[in-house]
Protein backbone atom coordinates (compact mmCIF):
# COMPACT_ATOMS: atom_id res chain seq x y z
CA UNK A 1 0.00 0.00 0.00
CA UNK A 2 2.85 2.53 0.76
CA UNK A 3 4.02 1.88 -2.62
CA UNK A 4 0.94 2.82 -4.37
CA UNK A 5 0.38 5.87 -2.02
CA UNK A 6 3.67 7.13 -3.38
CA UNK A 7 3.38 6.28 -6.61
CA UNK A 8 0.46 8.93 -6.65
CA UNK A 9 1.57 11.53 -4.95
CA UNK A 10 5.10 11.87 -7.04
CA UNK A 11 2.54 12.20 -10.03
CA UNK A 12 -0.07 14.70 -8.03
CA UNK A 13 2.47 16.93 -6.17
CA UNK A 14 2.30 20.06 -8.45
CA UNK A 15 3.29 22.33 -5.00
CA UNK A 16 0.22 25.05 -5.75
CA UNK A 17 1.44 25.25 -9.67
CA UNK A 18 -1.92 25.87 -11.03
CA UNK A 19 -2.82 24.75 -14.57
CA UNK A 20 -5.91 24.18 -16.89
CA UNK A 21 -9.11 23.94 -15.28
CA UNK A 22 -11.83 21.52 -16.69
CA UNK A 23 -15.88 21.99 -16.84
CA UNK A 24 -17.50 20.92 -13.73
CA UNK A 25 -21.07 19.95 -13.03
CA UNK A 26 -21.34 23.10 -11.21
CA UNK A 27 -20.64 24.87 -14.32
CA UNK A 28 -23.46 23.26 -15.92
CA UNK A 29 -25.64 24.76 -13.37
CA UNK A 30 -23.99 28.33 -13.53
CA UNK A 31 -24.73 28.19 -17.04
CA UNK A 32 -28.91 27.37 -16.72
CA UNK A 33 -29.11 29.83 -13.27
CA UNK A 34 -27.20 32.58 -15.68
CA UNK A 35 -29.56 31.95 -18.37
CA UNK A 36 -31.14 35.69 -17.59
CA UNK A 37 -28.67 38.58 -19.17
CA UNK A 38 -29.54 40.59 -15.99
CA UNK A 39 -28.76 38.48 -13.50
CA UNK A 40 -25.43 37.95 -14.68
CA UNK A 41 -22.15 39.19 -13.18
CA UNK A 42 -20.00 40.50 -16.04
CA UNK A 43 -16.76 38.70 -13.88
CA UNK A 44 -18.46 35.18 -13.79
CA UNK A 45 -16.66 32.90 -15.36
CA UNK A 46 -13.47 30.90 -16.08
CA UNK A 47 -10.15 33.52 -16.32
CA UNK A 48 -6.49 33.12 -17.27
CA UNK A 49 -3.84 35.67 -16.60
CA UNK A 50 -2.21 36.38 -19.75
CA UNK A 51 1.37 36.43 -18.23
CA UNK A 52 0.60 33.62 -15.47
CA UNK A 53 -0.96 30.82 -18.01
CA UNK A 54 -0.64 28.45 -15.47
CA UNK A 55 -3.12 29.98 -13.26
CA UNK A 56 -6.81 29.27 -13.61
CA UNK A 57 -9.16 31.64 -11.78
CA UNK A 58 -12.50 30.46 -11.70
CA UNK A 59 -15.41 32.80 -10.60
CA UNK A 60 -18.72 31.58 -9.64
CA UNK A 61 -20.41 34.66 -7.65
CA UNK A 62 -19.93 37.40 -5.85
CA UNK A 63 -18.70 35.82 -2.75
CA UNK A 64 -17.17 32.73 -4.03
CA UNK A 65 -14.20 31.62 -6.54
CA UNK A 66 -11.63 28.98 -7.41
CA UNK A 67 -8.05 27.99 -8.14
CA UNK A 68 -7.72 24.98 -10.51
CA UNK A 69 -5.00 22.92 -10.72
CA UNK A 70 -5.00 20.00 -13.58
CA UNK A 71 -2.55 16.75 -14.06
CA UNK A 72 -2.47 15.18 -16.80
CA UNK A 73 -2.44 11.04 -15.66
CA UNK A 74 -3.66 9.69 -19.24
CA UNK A 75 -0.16 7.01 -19.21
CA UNK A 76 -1.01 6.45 -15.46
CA UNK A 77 -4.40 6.58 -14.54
CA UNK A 78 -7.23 4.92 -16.27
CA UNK A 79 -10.30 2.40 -16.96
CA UNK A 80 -9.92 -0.40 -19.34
CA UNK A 81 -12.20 -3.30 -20.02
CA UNK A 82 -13.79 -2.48 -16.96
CA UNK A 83 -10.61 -2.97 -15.54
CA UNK A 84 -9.17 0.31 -13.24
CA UNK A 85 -5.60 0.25 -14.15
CA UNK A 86 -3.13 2.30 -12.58
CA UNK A 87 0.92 2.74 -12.92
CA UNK A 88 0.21 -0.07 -14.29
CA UNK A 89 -1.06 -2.23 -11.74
CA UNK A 90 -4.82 -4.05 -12.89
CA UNK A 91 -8.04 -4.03 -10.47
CA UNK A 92 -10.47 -5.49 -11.95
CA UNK A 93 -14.43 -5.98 -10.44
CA UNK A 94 -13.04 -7.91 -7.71
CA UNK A 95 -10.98 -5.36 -6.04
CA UNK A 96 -13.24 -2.46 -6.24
CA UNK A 97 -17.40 -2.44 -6.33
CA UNK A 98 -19.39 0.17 -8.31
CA UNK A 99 -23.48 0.56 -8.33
CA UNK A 100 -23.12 3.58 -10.81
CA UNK A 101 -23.08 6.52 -8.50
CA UNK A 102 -20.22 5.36 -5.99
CA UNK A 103 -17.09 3.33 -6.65
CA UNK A 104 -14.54 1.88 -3.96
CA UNK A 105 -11.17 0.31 -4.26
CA UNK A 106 -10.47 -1.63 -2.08
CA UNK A 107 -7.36 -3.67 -3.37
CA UNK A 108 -5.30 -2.88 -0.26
CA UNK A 109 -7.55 -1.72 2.42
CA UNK A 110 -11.59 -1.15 2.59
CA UNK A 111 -11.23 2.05 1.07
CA UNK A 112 -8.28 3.03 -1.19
CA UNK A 113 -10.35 5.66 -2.69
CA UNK A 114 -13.95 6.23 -2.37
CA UNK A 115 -15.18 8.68 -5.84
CA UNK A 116 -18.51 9.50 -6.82
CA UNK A 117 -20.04 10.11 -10.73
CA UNK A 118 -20.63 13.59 -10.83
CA UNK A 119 -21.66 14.08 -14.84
CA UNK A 120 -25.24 12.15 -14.20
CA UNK A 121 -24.33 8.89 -15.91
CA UNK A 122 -23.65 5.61 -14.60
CA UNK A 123 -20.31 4.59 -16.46
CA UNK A 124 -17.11 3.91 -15.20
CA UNK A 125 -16.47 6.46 -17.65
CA UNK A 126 -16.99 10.32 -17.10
CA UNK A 127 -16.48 12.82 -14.24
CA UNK A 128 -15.74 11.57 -10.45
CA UNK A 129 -15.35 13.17 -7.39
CA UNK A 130 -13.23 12.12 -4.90
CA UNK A 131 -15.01 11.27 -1.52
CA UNK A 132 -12.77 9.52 0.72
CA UNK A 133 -9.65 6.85 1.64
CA UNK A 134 -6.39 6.74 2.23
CA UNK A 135 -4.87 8.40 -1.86
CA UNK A 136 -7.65 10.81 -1.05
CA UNK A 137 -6.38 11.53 2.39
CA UNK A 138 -2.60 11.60 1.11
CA UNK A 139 -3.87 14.49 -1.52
CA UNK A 140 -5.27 16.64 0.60
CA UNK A 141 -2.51 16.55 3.17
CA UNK A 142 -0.10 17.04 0.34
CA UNK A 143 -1.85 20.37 -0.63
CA UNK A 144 -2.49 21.64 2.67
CA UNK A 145 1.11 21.45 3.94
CA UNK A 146 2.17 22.86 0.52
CA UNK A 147 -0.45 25.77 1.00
CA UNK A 148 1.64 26.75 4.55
CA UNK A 149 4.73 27.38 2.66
CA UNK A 150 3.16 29.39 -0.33
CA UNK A 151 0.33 31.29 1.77
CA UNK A 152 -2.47 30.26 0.63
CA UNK A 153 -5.58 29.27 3.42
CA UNK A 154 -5.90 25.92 2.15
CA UNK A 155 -7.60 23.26 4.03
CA UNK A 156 -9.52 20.20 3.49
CA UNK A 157 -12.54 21.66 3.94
CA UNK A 158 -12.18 23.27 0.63
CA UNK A 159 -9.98 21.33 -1.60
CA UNK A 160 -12.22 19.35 -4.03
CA UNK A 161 -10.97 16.53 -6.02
CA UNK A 162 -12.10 14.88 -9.62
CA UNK A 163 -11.02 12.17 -12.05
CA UNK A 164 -12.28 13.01 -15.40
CA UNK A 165 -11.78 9.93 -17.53
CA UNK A 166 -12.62 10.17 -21.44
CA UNK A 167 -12.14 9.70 -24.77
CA UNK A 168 -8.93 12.31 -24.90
CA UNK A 169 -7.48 10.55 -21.60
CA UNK A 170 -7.55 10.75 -17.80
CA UNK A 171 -6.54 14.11 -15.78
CA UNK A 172 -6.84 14.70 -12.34
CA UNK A 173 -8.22 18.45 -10.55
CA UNK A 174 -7.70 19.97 -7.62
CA UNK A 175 -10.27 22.80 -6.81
CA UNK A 176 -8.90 24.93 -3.93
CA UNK A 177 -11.56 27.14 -2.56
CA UNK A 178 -10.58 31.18 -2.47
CA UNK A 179 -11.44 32.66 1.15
CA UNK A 180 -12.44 35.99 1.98
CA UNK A 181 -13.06 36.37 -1.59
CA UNK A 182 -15.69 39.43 -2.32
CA UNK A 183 -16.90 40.84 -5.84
CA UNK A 184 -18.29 44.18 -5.96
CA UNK A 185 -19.40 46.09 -9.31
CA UNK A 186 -16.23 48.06 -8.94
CA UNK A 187 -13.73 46.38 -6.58
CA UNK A 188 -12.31 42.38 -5.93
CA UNK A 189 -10.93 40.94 -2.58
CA UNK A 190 -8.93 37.55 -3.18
CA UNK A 191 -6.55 36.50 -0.31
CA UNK A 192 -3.00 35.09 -0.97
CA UNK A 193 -0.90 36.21 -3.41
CA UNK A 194 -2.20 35.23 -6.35
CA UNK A 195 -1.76 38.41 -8.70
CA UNK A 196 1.07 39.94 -6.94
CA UNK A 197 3.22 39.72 -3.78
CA UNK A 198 0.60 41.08 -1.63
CA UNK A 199 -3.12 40.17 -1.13
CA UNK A 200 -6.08 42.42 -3.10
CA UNK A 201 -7.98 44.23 -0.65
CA UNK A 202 -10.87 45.88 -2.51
CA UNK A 203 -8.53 46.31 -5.33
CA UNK A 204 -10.08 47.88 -8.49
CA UNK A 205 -11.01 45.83 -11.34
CA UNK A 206 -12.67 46.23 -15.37
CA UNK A 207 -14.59 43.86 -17.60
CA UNK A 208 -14.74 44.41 -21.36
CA UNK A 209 -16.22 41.29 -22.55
CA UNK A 210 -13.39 38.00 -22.76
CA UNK A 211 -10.84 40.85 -21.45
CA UNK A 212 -10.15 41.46 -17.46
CA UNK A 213 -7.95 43.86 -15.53
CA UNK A 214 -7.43 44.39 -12.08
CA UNK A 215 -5.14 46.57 -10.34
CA UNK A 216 -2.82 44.49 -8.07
CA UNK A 217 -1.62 45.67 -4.58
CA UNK A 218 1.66 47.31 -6.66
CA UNK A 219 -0.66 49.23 -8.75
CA UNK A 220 0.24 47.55 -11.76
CA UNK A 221 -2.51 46.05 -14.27
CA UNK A 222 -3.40 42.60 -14.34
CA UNK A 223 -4.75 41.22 -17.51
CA UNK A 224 -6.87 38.35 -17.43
CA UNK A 225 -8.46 36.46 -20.88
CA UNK A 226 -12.14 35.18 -20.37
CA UNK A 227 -12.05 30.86 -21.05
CA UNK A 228 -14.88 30.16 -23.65
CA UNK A 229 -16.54 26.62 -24.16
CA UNK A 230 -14.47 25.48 -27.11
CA UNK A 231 -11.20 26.30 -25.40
């Protein structure tokens, strides 16, 4: 078992390097409850700095927001013939149990890793989120002591984990939850130091359709490009 643990986290420790965040169910939702031009907040949505690509901010109202972070596990991480294959070690049915909505290793222990289906089907295929067990466990730790070092408020509470497994391959997201994060019509608060070396603290901010800037805690301009569907 401490094998496999490691195995994992020497492909999942990305230290707070934020990449590429995928669609969620949640942004399915945003999408039918923004339906209505005027209930929309012009700063909703998915943004990428243009000089920090790795960086995913991800805006969902006025009083909450995102980091994503994204690995790419396609070579490492995958389902097969039914068969959940990993660094190349096969489970098949008989190490793990699946009803549609929940699925449980349990090669090593009586929960490895405990994921739910998240994109409303019932394949081993799709969208999971990770629920519970020991890689779960060994994730979260891994980002919350990384989070002490690099100042961000990062607990467990508010990391969110998913497998998306598809056609294209597998990749694995971290959603880190943004505290004391406030949108007003004219100003942003986001703690840590994402766009900067200080925290914004009602820091001013402009939308122009895909196009973003804020003005950082150095009073220099942030640009930030809107992520459309196709992208």
């Amino acid at each position: 078992m401490k094998k496999f643990l490691t195995i994992l986290l020497a492909m999942s420790m990305m230290s707070c390097t934020f990449a590429s965040c995928g669609k969620k169910e949640s942004d399915k939702e945003d999408k039918k409850n923004l339906s209505t031009e005027e209930e929309v907040h012009p700063a909703v949505g998915r943004w990428v700095p243009v000089e920090k690509e790795d960086t995913i901010f991800d805006i969902h109202s006025e009083d909450e927001a995102y980091i994503c972070a994204v690995q790419d596990l396609s070579d490492d991480l995958y389902f097969e013939d039914d068969n959940f294959v990993f660094s190349g070690m096969e489970f098949s049915g008989d190490n793990y149990d699946f009803d549609g909505e929940t699925f449980v290793l349990h090669a090593f222990s009586d929960n490895d890793l405990t994921m739910e289906k998240t994109d409303g089907s019932e394949e081993l295929y799709g969208e999971f989120q990770w629920i519970s067990g020991d890689l779960y466990d060994d994730i979260v730790r891994d980002f919350t002591e990384a989070s002490v070092t690099d100042g961000y408020d990062i607990t467990g509470d508010n990391i969110k984990t998913f497998m998306i497994c598809n056609d294209e391959g597998t990749s694995l997201e971290i959603r880190i939850g943004v505290s004391d994060f406030e949108l007003t019509d004219e100003t942003i608060t986001i703690s840590g130091s994402i766009f900067g070396g200080e925290e914004l603290r009602d820091a001013e901010y402009t939308v122009d359709g895909d196009k973003m800037i804020i003005i950082n805690a150095q009073s220099e301009e942030i640009e930030l490009e809107r992520i459309t569907d196709d992208e």
